[in-house]
N, C-alpha and C. Protein backbone atom coordinates (compact mmCIF):
# COMPACT_ATOMS: atom_id res chain seq x y z
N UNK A 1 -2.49 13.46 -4.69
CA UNK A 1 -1.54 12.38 -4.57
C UNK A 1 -0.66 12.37 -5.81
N UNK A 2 0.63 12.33 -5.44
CA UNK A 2 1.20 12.11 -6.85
C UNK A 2 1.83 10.99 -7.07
N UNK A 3 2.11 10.43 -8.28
CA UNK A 3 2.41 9.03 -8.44
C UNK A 3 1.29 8.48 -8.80
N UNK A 4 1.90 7.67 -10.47
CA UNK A 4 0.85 6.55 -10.83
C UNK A 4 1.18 5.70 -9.82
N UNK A 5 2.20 4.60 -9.35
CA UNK A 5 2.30 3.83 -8.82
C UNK A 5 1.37 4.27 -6.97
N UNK A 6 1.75 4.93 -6.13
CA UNK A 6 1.64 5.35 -5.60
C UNK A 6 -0.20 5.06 -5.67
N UNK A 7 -0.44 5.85 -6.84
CA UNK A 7 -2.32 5.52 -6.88
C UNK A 7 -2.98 4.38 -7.16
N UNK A 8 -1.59 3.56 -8.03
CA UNK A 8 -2.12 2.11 -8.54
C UNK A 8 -2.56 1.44 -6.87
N UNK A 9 -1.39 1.02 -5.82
CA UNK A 9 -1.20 0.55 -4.65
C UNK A 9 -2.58 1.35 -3.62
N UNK A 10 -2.61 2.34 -3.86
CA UNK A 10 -3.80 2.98 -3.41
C UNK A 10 -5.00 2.44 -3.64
N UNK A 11 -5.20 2.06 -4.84
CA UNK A 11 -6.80 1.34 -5.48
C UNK A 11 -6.77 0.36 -5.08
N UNK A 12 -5.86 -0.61 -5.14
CA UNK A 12 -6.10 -2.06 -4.95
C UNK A 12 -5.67 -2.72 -3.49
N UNK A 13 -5.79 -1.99 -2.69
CA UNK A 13 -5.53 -2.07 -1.01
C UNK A 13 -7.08 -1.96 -0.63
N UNK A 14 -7.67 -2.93 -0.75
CA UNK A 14 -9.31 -2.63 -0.18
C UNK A 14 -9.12 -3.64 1.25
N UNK A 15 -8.21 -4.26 1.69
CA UNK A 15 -7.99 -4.71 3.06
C UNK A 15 -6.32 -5.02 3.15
N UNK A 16 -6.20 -6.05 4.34
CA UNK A 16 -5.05 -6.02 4.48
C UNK A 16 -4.41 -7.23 3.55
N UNK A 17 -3.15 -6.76 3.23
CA UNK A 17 -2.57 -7.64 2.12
C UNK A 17 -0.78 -7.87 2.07
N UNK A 18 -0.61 -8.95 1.47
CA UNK A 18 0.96 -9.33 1.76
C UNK A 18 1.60 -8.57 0.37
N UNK A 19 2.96 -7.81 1.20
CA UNK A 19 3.53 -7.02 -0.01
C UNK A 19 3.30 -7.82 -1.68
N UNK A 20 3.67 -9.28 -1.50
CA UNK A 20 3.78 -10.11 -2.95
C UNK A 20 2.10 -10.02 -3.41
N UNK A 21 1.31 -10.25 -2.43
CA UNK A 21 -0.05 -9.68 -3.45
C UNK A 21 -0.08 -8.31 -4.09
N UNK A 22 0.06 -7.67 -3.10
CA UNK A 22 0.39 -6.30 -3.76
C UNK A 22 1.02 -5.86 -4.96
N UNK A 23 2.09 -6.51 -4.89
CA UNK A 23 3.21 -6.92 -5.95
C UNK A 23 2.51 -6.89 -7.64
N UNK A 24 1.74 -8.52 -7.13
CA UNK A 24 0.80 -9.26 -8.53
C UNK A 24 -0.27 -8.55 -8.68
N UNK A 25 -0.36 -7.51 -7.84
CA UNK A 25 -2.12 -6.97 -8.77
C UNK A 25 -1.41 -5.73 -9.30
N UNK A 26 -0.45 -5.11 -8.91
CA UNK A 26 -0.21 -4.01 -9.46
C UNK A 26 0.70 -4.27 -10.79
N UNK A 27 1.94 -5.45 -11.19
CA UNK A 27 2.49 -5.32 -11.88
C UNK A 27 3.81 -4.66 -11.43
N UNK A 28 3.81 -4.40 -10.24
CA UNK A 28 5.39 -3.08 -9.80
C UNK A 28 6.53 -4.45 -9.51
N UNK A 29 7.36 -3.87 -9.16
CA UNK A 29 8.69 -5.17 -9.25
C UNK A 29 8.45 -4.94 -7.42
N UNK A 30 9.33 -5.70 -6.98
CA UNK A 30 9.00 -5.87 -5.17
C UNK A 30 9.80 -4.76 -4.97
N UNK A 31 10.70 -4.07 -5.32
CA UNK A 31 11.47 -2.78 -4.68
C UNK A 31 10.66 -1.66 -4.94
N UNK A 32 9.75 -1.47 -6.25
CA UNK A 32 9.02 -0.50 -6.29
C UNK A 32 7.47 -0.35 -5.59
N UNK A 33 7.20 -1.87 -4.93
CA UNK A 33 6.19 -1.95 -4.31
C UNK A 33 6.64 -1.80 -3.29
N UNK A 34 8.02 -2.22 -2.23
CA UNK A 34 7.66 -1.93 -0.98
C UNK A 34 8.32 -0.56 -1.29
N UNK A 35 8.88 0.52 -2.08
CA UNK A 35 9.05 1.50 -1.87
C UNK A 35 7.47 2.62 -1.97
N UNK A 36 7.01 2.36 -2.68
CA UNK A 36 5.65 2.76 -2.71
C UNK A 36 5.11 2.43 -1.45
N UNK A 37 4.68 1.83 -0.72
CA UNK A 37 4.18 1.12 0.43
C UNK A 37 4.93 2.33 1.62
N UNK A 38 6.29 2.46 1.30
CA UNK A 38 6.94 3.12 2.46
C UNK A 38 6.57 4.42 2.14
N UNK A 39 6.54 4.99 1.58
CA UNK A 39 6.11 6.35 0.87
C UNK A 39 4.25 6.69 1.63
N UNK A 40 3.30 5.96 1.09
CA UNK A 40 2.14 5.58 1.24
C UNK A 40 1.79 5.61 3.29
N UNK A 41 3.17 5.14 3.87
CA UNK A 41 3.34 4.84 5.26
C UNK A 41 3.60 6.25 5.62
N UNK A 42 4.67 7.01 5.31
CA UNK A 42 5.23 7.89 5.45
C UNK A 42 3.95 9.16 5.93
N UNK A 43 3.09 9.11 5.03
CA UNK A 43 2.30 10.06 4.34
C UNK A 43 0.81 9.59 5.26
N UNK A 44 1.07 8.85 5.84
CA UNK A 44 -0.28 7.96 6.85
C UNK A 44 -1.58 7.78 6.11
N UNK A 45 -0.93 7.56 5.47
CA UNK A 45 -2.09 6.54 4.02
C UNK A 45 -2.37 4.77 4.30
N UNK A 46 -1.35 4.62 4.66
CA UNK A 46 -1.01 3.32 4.90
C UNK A 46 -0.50 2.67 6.16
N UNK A 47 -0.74 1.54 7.00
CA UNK A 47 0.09 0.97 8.10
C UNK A 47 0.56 -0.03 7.80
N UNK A 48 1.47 -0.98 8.21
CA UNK A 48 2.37 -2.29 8.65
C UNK A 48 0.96 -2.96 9.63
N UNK A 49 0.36 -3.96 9.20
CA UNK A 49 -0.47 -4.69 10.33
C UNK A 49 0.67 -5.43 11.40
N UNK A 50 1.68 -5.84 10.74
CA UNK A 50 2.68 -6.94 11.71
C UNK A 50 4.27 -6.79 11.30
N UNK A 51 4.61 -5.21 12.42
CA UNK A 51 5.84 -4.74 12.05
C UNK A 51 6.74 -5.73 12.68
N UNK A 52 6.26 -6.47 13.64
CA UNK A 52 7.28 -7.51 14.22
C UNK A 52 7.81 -8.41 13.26
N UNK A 53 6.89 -8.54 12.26
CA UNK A 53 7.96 -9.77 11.30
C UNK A 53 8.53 -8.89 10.24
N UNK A 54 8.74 -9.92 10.20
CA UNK A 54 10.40 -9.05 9.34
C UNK A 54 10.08 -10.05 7.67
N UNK A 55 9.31 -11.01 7.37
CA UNK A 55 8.62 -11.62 6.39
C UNK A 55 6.98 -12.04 6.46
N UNK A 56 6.90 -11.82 5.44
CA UNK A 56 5.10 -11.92 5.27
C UNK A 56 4.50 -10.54 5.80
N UNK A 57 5.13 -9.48 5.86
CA UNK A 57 4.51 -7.87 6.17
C UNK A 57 3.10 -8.02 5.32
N UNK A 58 2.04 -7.43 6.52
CA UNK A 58 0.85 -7.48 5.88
C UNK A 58 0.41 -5.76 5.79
N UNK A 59 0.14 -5.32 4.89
CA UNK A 59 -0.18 -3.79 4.83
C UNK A 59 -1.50 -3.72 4.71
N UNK A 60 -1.79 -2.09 5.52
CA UNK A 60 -3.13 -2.16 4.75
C UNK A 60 -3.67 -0.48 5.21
N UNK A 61 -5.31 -0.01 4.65
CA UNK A 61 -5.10 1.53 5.08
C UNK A 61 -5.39 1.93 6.02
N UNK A 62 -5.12 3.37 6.24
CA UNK A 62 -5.07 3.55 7.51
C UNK A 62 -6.95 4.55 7.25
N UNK A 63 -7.71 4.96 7.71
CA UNK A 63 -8.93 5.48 7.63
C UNK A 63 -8.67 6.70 6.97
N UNK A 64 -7.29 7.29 6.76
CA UNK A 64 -6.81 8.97 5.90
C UNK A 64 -7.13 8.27 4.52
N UNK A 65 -6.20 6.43 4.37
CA UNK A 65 -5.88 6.25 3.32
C UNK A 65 -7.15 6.20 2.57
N UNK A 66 -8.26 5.37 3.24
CA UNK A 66 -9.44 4.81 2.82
C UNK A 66 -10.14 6.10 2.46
N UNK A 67 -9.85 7.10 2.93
CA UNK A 67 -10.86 8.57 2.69
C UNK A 67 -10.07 8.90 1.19
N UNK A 68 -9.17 8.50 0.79
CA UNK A 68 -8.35 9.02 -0.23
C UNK A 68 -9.09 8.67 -1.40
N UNK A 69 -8.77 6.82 -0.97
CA UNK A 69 -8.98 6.26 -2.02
C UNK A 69 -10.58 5.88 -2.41
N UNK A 70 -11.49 6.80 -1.44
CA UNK A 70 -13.44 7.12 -1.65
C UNK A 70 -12.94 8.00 -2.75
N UNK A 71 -12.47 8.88 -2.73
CA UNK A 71 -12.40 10.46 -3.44
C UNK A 71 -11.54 10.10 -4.70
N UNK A 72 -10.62 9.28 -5.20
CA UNK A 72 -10.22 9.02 -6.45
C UNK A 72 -10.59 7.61 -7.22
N UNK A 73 -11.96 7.20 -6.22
CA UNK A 73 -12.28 6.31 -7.34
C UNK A 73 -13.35 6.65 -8.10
């Protein structure tokens, strides 16, 4: 995996979570968290629990992501 950020968002996704939590545990600004997040999606690390809203997006991993993040903790 490359990317600190990328691995930070990786560790601290142990369920599903609202981008702004995400946000506050990592320290990233909200453009670098939901860009990380989209990246993380991209790569099927990660899903959208509730792509229908368009506020309060809840993320969380997908079973690739969770195998990832067994192996780099």
């Amino acid at each position: 995996m490359r990317g600190k950020q990328r691995k930070k968002v990786l560790l601290i996704l142990d369920g599903p979570a609202l981008v702004s939590e995400i946000k506050g545990k990592t320290n990233l600004s909200l453009a670098e968290t939901s860009r990380v997040l989209r990246g993380l999606v991209e790569q099927g690390l990660a899903e959208c629990k509730n792509p229908e809203d368009h506020l309060g997006r809840v993320y969380g991993l997908t079973d690739k992501g969770y195998n990832l993040q067994k192996k780099i903790k």
